[in-house]
Protein backbone atom coordinates (compact mmCIF):
# COMPACT_ATOMS: atom_id res chain seq x y z
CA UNK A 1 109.46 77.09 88.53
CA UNK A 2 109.52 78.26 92.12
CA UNK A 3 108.05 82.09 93.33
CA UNK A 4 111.87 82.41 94.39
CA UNK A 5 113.54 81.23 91.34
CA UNK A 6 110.64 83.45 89.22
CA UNK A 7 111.77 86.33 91.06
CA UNK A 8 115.32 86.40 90.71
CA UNK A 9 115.47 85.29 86.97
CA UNK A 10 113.08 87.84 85.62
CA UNK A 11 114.34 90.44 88.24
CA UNK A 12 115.04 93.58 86.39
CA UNK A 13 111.61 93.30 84.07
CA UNK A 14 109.49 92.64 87.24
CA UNK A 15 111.30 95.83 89.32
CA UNK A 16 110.12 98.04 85.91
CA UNK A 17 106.80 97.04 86.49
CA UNK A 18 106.55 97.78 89.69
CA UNK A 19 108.38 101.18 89.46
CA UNK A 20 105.67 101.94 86.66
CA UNK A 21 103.09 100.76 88.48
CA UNK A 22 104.18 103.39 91.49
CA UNK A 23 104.88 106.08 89.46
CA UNK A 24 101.38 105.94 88.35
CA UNK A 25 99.89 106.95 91.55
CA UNK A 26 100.58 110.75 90.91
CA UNK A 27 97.54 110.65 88.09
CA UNK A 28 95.53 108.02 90.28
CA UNK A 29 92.52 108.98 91.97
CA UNK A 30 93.53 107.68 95.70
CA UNK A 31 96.78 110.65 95.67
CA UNK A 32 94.55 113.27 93.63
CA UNK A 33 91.74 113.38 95.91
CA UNK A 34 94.09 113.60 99.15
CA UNK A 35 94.08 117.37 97.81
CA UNK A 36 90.52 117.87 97.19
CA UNK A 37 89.70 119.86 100.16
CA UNK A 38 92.60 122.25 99.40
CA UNK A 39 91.41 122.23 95.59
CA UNK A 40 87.86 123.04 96.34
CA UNK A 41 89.06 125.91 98.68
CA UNK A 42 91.09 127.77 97.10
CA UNK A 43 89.23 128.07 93.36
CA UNK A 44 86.11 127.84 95.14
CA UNK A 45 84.26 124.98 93.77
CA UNK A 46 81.51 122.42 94.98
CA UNK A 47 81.17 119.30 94.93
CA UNK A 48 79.61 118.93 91.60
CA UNK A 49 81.92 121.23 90.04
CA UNK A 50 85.48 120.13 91.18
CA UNK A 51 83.79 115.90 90.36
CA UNK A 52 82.89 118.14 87.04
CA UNK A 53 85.70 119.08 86.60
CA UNK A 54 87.61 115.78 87.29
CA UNK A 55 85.17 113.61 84.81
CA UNK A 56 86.07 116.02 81.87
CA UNK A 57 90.08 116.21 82.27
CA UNK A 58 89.15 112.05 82.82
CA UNK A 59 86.87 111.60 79.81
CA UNK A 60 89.53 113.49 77.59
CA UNK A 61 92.44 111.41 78.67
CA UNK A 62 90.12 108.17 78.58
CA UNK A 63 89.53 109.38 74.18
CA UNK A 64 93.44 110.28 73.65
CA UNK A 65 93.76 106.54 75.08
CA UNK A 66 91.99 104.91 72.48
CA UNK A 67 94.76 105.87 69.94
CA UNK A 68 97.85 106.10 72.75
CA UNK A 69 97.47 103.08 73.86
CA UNK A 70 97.95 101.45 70.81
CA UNK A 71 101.72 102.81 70.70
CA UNK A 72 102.72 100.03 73.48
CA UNK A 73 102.46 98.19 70.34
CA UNK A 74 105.07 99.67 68.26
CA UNK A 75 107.90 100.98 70.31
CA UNK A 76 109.27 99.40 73.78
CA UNK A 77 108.60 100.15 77.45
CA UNK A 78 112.24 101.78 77.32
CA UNK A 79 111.29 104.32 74.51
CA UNK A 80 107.66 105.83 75.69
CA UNK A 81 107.96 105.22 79.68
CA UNK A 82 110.17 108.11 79.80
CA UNK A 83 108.03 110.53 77.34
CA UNK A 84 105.44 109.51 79.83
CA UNK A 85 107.29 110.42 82.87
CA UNK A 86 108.80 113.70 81.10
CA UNK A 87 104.59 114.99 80.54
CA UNK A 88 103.57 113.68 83.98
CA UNK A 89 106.09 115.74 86.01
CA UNK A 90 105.12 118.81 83.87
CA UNK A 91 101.77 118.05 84.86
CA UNK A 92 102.44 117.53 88.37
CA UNK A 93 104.15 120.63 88.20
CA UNK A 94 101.37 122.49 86.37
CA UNK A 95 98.81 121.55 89.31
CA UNK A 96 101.56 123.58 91.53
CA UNK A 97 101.78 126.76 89.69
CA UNK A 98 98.27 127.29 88.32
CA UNK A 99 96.64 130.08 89.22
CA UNK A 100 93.08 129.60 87.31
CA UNK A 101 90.25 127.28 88.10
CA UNK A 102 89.13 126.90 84.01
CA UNK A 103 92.81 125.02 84.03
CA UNK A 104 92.24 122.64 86.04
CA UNK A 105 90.33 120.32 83.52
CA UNK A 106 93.79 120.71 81.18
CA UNK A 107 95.93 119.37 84.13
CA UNK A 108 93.47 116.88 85.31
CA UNK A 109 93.49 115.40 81.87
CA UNK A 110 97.72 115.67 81.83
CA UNK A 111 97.81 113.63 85.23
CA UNK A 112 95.07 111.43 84.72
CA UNK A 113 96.58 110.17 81.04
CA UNK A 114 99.73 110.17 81.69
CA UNK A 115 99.39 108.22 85.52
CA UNK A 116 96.24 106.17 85.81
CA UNK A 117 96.06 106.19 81.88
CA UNK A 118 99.80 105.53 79.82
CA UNK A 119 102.07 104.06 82.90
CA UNK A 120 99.37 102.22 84.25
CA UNK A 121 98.93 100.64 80.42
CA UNK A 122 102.77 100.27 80.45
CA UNK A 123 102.86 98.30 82.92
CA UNK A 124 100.13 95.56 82.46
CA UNK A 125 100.57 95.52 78.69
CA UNK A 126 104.48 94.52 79.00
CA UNK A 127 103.80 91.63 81.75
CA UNK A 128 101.18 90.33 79.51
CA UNK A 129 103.37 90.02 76.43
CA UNK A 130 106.41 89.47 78.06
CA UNK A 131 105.16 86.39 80.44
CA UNK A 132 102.85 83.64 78.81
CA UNK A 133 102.94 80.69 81.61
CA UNK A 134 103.70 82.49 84.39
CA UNK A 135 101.50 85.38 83.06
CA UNK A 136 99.84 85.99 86.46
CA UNK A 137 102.26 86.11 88.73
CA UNK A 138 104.00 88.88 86.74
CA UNK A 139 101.19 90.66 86.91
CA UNK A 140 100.83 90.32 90.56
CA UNK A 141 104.27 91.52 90.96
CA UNK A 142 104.46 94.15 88.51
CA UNK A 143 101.38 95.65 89.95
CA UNK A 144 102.57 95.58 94.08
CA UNK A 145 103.95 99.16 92.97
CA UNK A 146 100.56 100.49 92.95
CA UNK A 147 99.77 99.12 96.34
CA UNK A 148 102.67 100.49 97.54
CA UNK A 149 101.49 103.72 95.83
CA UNK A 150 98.12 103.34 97.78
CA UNK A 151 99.96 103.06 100.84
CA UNK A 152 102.22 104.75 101.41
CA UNK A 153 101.75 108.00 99.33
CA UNK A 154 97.94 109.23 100.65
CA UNK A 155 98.80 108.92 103.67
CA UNK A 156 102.12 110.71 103.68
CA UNK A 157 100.74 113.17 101.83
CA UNK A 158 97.81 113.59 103.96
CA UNK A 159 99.86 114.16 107.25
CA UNK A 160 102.51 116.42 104.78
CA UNK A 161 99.38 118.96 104.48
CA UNK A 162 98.98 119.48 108.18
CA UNK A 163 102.27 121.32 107.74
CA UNK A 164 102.84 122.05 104.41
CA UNK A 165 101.27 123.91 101.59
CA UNK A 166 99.48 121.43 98.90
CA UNK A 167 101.42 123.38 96.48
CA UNK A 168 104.65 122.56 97.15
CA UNK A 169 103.73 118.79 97.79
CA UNK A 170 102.42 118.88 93.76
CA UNK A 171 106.46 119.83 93.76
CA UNK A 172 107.91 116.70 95.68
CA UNK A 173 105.69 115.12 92.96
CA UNK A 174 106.85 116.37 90.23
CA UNK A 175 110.62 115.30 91.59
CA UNK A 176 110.02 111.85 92.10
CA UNK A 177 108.38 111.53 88.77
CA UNK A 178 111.53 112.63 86.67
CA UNK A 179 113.88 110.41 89.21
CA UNK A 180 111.86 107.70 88.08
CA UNK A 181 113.49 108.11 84.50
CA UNK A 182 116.85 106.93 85.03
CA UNK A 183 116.08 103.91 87.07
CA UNK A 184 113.75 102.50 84.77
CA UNK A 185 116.48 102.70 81.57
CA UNK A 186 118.89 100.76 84.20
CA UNK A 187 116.22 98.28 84.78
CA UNK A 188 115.46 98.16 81.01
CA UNK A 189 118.85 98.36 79.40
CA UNK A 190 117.86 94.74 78.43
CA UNK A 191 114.37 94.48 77.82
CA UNK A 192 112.76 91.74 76.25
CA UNK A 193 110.99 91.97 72.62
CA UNK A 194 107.41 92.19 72.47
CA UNK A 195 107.14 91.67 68.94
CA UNK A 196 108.63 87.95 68.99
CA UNK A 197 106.72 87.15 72.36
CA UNK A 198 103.57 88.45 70.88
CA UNK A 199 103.78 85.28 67.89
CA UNK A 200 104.37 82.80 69.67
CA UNK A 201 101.25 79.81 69.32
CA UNK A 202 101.31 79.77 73.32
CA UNK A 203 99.36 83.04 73.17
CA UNK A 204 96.47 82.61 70.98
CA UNK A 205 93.25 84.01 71.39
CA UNK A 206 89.37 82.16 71.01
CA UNK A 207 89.77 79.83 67.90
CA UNK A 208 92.86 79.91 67.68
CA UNK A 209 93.88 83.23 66.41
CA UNK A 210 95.02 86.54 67.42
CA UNK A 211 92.50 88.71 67.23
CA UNK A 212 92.37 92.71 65.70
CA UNK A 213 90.53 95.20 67.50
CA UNK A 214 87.98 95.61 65.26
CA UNK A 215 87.42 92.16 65.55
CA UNK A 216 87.21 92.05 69.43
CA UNK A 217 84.66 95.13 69.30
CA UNK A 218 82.57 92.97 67.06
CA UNK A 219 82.93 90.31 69.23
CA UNK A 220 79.50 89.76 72.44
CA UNK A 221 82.21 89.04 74.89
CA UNK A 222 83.71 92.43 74.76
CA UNK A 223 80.33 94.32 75.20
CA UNK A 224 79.63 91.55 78.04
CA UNK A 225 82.77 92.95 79.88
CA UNK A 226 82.21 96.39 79.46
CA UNK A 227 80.04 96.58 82.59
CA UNK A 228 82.23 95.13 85.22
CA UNK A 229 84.92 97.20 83.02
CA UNK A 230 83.39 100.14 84.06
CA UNK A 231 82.39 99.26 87.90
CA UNK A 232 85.48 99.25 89.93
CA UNK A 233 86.92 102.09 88.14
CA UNK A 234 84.07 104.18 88.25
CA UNK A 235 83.16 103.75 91.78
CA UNK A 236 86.49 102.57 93.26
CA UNK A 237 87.58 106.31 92.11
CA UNK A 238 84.11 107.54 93.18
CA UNK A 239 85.01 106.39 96.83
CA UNK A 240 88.66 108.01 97.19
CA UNK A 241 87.59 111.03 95.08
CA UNK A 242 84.73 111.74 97.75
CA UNK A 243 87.31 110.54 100.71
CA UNK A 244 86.81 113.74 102.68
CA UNK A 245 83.09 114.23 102.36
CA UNK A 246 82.98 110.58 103.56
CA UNK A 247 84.57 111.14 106.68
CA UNK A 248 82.79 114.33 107.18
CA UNK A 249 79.43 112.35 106.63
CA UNK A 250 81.00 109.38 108.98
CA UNK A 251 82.01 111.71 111.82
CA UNK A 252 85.51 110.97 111.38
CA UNK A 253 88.67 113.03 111.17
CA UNK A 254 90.30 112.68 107.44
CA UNK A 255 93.46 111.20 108.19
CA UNK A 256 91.49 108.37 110.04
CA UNK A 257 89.59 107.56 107.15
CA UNK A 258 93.44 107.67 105.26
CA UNK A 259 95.12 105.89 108.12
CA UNK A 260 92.69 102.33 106.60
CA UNK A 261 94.07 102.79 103.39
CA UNK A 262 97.85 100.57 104.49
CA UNK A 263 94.56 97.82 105.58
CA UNK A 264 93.13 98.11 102.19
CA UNK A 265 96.15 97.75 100.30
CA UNK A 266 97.62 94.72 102.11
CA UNK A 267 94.41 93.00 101.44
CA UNK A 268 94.28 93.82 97.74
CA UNK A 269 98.18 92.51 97.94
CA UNK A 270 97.57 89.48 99.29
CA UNK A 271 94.12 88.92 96.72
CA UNK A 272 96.80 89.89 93.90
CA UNK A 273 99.30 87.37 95.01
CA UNK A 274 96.46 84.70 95.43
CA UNK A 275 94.96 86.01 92.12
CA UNK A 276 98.19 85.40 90.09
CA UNK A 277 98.40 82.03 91.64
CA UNK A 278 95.33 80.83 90.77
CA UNK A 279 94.79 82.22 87.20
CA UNK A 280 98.00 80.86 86.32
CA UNK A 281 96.39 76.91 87.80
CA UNK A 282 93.20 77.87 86.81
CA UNK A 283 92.98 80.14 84.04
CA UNK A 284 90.55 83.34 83.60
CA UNK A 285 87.73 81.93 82.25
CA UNK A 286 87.18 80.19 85.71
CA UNK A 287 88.11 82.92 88.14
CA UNK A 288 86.88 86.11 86.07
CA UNK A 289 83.17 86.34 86.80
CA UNK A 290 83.19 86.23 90.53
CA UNK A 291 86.29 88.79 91.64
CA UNK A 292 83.35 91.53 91.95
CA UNK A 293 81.31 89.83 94.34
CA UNK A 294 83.11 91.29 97.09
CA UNK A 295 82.11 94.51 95.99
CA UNK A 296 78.59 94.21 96.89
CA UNK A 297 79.58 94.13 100.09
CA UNK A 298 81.75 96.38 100.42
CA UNK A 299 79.53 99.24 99.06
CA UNK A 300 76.45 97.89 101.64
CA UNK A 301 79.03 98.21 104.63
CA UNK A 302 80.30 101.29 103.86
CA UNK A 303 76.21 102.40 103.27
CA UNK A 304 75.26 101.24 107.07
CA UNK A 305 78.64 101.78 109.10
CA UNK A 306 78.30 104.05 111.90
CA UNK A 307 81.86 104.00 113.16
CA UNK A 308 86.00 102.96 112.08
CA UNK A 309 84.96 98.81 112.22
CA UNK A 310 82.37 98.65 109.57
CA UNK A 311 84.28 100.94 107.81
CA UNK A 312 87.31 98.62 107.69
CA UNK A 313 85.03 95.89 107.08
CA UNK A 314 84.21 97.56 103.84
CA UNK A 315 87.58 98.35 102.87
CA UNK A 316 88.72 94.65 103.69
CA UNK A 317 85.79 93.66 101.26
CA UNK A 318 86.98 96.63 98.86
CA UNK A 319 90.68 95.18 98.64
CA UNK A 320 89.94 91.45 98.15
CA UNK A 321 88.14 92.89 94.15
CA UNK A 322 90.97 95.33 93.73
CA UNK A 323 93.55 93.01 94.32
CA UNK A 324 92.00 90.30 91.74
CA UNK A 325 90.40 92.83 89.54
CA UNK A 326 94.18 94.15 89.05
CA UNK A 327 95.42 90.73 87.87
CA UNK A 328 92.71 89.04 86.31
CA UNK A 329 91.28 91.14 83.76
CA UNK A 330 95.10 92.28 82.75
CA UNK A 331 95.12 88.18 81.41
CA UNK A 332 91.88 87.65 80.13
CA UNK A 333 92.50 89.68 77.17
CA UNK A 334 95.89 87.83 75.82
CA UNK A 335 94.20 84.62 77.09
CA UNK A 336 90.92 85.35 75.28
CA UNK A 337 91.59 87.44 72.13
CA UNK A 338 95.59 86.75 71.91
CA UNK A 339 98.79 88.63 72.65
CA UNK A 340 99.92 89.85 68.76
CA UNK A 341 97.13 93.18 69.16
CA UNK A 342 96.80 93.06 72.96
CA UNK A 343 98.07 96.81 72.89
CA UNK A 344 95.17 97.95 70.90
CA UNK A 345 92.45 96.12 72.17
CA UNK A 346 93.88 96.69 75.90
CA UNK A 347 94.01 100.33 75.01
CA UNK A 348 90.49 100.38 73.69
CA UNK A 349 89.67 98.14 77.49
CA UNK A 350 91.63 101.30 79.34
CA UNK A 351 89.65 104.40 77.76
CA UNK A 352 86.37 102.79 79.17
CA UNK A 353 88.30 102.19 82.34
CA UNK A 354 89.24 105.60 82.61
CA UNK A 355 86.06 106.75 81.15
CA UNK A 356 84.77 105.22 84.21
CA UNK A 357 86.83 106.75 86.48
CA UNK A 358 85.17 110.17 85.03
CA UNK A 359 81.68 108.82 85.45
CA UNK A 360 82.02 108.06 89.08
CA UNK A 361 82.91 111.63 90.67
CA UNK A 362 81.04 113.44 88.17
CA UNK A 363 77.70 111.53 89.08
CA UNK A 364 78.13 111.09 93.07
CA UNK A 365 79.33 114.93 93.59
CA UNK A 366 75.96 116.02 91.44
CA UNK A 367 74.21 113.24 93.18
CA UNK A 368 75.55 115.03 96.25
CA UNK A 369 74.81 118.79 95.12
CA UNK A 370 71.48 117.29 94.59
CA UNK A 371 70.39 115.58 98.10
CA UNK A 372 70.82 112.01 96.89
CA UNK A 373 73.33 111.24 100.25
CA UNK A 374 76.62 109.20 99.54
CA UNK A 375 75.35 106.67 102.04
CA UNK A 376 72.01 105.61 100.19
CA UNK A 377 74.58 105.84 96.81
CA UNK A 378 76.44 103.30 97.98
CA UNK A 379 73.31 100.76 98.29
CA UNK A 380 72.39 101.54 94.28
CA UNK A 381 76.14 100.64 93.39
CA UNK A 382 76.55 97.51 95.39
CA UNK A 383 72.88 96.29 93.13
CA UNK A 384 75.16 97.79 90.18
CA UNK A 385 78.00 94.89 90.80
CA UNK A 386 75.22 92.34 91.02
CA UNK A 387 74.27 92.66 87.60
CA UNK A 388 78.17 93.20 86.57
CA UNK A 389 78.89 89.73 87.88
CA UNK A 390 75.66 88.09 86.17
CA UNK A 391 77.15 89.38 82.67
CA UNK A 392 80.77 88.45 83.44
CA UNK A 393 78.98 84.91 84.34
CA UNK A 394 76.87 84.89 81.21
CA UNK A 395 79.71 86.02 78.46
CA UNK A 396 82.59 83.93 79.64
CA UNK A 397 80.24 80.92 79.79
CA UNK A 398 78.80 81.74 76.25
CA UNK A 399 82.58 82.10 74.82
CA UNK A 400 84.85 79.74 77.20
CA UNK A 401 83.92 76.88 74.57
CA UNK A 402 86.19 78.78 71.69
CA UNK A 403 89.23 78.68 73.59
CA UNK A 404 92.22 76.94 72.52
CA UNK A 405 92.91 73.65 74.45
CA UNK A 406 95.78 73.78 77.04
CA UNK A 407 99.37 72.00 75.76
């Protein structure tokens, strides 16, 4: 089947993905951090104590996700998307009315689980199950709303603050996450079943079989995975979460660091699009241990640049792993452990994502508090992504054998 002919048959399922993928930029690091400055200001809070702050709403959303998650597996996109997008505008709107500094790890929590966390899961989970041959170009699609997210909405927002007060931007927010309800139910008044995707033989797992969660966390290709799970998320967020230190430490203004961001996303784009592409020709098991290599370089350019090119460099190198790291580890659980559980064992993959995304501000702004400079942090995480890609290389290798053979 053609890209074209894709498109317009499964129309409607791949729009809902990409709306859910864009409505989770409001509990996404890249649109939280735009108001970090502002944050920091006006509850009077260092670095260590707002990324404190951030890695224990983060941590608590990554635990409730453990169990949430596995809901994706009982009732349809239709049914929890808007619960989802009911608690996310109250959060958005709770960041605009609070008054208190000791809430801020409440709302943090209620915008990063219900954004980053539940849509986010939404979104990859029903591609996955809903698309078995053409697996990765749904996901490619479905997840061009978070570039667009990435996009557009820092920098908007950015250039918004210049005139506005961060407060009533948390309310614009808030608006276009409760608008997002009715279009998705029109987009979904015919959604597929999961349940009779989820048995079909085309989506086995290793040996054959769909495989519990229990079984996958008993499993040495899970605990393999849970580095390189941890990586981008951890120091992806790390990077946009410390966005205006970084441009205070690069001698730039903030909305030039922001104005890269359209760069960075239409490279990850175009790595998504190629991503999907491939894994669909190739399968995961052949692309999945080198989409971090990119990384490495990324973090060692953004360590030694001096001015805007290096910088760009970096985020070029930066969007070529998002873009594939968006696709291809989305697959490799229904192509490795089987679609039936894929909610559940996804779920469990999520939590340490976002558990990651708590690690990296909380240890870079106490790195920071503590002298360790953001520059010379930057060369220990691009060794980190070195040893991620040896144990992707290693596990995959070690359980590749076990899967079942193509049709």
């Amino acid at each position: 089947m053609s890209i074209l002919a894709f498109l317009r048959d499964n129309a409607p399922w791949l729009a809902a993905g990409v709306l859910l993928t864009f409505l989770s930029s409001f509990g996404q690091t890249y649109f939280i951090s735009v108001f970090a400055g502002e944050i920091r200001a006006v509850f009077d809070l260092s670095h260590g104590q707002w990324g404190g702050i951030y890695s224990l709403g983060t941590t608590a959303s990554a635990l409730v996700m453990v169990w949430a998650g596995g809901l994706t597996d009982l009732f349809r996109v239709r049914v929890l998307a808007p619960v989802v997008l009911v608690a996310m505008m109250l959060a958005c709107l709770s960041m605009a009315l609070n008054p208190v500094w000791w809430l801020l790890p409440v709302i943090v929590f209620a915008l990063r689980f219900t954004g980053q966390g539940m849509m986010s899961h939404l979104a990859v989970v029903a591609m996955a199950r809903w698309f078995v041959a053409s697996r990765g170009k749904a996901l490619s699609v479905a997840t061009l709303g978070n570039a667009l997210g990435e996009a557009i909405l820092p920098l908007t927002f950015a250039s918004l603050l210049v005139a506005h007060d961060w407060r009533s931007l948390w309310l614009v927010a808030s608006a276009i996450a409760i608008l997002g309800i009715p279009f998705l139910l029109l987009l979904l008044r015919r959604e597929r079943t999961p349940q009779s995707w989820a048995q079909t033989s085309q989506s086995l797992g290793m040996e054959g079989r769909h495989w519990t969660r229990g079984q996958a966390l008993g499993h040495f290709l899970f605990w393999f995975m849970v580095p390189a799970l941890l990586g981008p998320s951890a120091f992806n967020t790390a990077f946009f979460f410390q966005q205006v230190y970084i441009a205070e430490v690069k001698q730039i203004a903030h909305v030039e660091l922001v104005a890269m961001f359209p760069i960075y996303t239409a490279v990850s784009v175009g790595a998504m699009a190629l991503s999907g592409l491939v894994l669909d020709r190739l399968g995961t098991a052949r692309v999945l241990p080198f989409i971090q290599i990119p990384m490495i370089a990324a973090f060692l350019l953004f360590s030694v640049a001096e001015g805007p090119l290096l910088l760009l460099a970096g985020f070029v190198m930066l969007g070529l792993t998002t873009g594939a790291n968006s696709i291809v580890p989305n697959a490799f659980w229904a192509e490795f452990y089987g679609s039936a559980n894929m909610g559940r064992i996804k779920a469990m993959a999520a939590a340490i994502m976002v558990f990651g995304t708590a690690l990296g501000p909380g240890i870079t702004g106490l790195a920071i508090d503590l002298g360790f400079g953001i520059e010379a942090q930057f060369v220990v995480i691009a060794g980190y992504f070195a040893f991620t890609t040896v144990m992707m290389m290693i596990g995959v290798a070690r359980a590749r054998p076990a899967l079942p053979a193509a049709p």
